[in-house]
Protein backbone atom coordinates (compact mmCIF):
# COMPACT_ATOMS: atom_id res chain seq x y z
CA UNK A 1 19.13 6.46 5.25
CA UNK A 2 19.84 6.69 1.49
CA UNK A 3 17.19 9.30 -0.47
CA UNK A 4 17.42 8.79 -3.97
CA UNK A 5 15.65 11.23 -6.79
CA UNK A 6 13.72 8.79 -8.97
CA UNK A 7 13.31 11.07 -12.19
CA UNK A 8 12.21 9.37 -16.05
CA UNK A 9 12.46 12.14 -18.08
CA UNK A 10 10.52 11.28 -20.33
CA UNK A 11 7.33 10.28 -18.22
CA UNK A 12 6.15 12.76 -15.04
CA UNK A 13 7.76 10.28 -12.02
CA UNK A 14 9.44 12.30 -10.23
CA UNK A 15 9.87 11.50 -6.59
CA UNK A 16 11.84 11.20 -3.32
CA UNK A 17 12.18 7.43 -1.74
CA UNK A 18 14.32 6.60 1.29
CA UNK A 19 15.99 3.27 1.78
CA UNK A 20 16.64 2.59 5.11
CA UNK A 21 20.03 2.76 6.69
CA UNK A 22 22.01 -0.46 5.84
CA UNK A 23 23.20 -0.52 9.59
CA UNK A 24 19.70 0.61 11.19
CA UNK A 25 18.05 -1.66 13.91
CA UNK A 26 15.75 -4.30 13.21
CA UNK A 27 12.82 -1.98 13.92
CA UNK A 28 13.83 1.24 12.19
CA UNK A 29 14.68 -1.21 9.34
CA UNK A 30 11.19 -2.81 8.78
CA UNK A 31 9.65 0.77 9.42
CA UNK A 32 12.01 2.00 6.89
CA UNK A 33 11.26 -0.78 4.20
CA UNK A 34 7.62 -0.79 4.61
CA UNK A 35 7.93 3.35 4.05
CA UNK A 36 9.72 2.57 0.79
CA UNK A 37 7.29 0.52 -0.14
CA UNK A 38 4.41 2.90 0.32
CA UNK A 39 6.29 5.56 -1.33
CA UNK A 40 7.22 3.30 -4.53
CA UNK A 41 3.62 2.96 -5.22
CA UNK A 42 2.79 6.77 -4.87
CA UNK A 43 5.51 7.10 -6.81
CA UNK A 44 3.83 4.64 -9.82
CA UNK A 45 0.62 6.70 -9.53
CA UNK A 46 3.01 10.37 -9.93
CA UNK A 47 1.74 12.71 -12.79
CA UNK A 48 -1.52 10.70 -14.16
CA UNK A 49 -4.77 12.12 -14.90
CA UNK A 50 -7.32 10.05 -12.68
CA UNK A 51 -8.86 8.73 -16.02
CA UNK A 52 -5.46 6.97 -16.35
CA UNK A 53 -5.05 6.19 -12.77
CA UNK A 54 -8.48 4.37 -13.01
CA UNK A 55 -7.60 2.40 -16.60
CA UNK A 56 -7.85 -1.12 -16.02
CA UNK A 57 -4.86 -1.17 -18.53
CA UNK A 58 -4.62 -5.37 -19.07
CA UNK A 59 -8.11 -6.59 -19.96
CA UNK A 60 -9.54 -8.46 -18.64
CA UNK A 61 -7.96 -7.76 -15.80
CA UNK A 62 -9.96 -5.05 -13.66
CA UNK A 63 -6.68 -4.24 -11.81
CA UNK A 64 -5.81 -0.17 -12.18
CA UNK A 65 -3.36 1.71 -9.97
CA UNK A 66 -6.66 3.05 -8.28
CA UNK A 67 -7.77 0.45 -7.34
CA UNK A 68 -4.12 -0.74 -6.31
CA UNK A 69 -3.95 2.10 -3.70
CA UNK A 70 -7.60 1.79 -2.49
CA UNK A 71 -6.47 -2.24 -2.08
CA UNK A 72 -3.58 -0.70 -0.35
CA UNK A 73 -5.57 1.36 1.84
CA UNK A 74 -7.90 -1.90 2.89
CA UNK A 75 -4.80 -4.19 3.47
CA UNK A 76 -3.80 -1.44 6.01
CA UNK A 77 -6.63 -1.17 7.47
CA UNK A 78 -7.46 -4.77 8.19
CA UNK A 79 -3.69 -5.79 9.82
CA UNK A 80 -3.32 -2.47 11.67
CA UNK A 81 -6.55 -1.65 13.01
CA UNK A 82 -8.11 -5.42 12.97
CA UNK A 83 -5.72 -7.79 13.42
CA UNK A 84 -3.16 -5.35 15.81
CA UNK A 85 -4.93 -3.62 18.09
CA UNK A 86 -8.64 -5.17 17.46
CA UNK A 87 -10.24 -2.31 16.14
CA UNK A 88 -12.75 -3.46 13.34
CA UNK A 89 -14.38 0.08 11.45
CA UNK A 90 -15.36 -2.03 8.94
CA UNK A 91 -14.37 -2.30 5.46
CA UNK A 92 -13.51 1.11 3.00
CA UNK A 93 -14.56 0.08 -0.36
CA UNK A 94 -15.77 -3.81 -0.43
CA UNK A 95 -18.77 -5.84 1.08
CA UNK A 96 -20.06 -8.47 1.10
CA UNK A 97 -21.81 -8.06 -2.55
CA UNK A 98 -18.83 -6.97 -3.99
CA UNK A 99 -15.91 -8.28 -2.29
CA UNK A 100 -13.34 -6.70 -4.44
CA UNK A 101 -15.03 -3.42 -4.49
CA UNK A 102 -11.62 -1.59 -4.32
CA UNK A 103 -11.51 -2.43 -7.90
CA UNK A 104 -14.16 -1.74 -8.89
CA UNK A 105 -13.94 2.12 -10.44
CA UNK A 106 -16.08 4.31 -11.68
CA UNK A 107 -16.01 8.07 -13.28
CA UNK A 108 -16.76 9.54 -10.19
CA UNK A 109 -13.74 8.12 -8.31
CA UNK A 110 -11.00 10.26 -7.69
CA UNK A 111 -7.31 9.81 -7.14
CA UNK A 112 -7.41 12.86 -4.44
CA UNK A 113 -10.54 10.48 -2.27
CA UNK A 114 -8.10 7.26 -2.79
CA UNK A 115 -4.99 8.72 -2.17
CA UNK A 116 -6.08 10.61 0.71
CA UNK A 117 -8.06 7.52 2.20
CA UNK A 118 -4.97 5.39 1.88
CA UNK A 119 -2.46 8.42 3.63
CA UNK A 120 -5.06 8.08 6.84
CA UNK A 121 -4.94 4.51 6.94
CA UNK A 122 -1.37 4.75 6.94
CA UNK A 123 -1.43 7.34 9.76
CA UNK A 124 -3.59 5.23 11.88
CA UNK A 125 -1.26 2.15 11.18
CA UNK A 126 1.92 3.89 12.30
CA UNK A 127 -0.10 5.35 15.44
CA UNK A 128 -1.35 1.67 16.05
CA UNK A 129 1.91 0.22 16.00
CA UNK A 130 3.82 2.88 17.62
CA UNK A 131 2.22 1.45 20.64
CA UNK A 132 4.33 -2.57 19.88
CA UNK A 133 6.93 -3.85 20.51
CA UNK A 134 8.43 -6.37 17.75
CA UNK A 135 7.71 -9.21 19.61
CA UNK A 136 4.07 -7.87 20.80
CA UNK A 137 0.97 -10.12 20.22
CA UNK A 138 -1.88 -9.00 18.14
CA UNK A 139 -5.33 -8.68 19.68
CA UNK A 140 -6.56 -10.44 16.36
CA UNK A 141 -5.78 -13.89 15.58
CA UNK A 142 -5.03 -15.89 12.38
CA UNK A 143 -8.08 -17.40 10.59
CA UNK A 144 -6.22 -20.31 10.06
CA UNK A 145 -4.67 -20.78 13.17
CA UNK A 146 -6.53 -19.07 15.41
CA UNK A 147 -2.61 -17.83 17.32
CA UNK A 148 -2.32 -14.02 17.12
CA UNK A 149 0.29 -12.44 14.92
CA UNK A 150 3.57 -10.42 16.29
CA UNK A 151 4.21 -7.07 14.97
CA UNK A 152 7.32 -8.14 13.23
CA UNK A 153 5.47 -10.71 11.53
CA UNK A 154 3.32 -7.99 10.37
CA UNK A 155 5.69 -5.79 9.34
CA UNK A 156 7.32 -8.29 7.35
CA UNK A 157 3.61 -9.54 5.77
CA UNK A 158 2.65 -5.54 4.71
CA UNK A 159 6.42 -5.44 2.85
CA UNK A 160 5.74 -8.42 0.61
CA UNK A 161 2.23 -7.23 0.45
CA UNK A 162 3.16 -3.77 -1.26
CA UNK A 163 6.46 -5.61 -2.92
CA UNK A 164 4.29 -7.78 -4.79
CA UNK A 165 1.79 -4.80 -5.81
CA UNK A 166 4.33 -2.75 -6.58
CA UNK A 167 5.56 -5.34 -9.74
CA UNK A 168 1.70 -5.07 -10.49
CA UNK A 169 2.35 -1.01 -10.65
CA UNK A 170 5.09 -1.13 -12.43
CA UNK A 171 3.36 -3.09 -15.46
CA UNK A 172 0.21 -1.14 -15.32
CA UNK A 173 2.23 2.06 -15.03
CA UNK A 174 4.37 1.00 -18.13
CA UNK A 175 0.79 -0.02 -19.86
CA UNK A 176 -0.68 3.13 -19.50
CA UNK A 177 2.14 5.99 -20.69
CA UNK A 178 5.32 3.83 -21.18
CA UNK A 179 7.13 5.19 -17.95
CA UNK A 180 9.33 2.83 -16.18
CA UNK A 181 11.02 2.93 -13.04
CA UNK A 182 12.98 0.68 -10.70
């Protein structure tokens, strides 16, 4: 594993993030990337008052870093406790009035609730999938195929997933105090 210090001086992001070993197993790789991943966006949240964590900084876009990791924390939810193992607790932030009620913010929404919401979802995924194999069936099947998914397959899904959130971070990171990062 490579750790590397991400520091911009000039902003407050300062963090650790470990690559995964180029040589790891297929496993310990996804595990590995997917960790990255999470970290990257904790990392685009680092230093920020939770008044600039919540600013919906592209109008009229309602997308904040907020309500990035609160999405975060429902994606990992629904494919590790849902679709893995079949456990279905029910949604964290949305319903069915307000289906994208993790981005939907208000004053009295904190980054310590959301961050701490998302680092048990992630606890529970890790515990959920610590219990897979790779090439182990979900309990939960596709909506639009109705075949279950494997675990790499889910692995592989929750790496785009945060991949493609994390280009959202960096922009609304950059937005909100000029920091940038890689």
């Amino acid at each position: 594993m490579v750790t590397a210090a991400c520091v911009n001086d000039h902003t407050r992001m300062t963090t650790q993030r470990t690559e995964p070993a180029q040589n790891a197993d297929e496993r310990t790789m996804l595990e590995g990337w997917l960790d990255y991943h999470r970290q990257t966006l904790a990392w685009k949240c680092e230093g920020l008052s939770d008044a600039q964590l919540r600013t919906a900084s592209a109008p009229p876009s309602e997308l904040s870093l907020m309500g990035l990791v609160r999405h975060m924390a429902e994606v990992e939810r629904g494919w590790f406790r849902k679709v893995l193992v079949g456990d279905d607790p029910g949604p964290i932030y949305f319903s069915e009035d307000d289906p994208d009620g993790e981005f939907h913010l208000t004053e009295q929404d904190t980054w310590d609730h959301a961050h701490a919401v998302w680092q048990a979802e992630i606890e529970v995924a890790r515990q959920n999938a610590a219990g897979f194999a790779l090439d182990d069936l979900s309990h939960g099947k596709s909506r639009s195929t109705d075949e279950p998914f494997n675990l790499r397959w889910i692995y592989t899904h929750m790496i785009e997933e945060y991949a493609r959130h994390n280009g959202h971070a960096d922009l609304l990171r950059e937005r909100v105090d000029g920091a940038t990062g890689e």
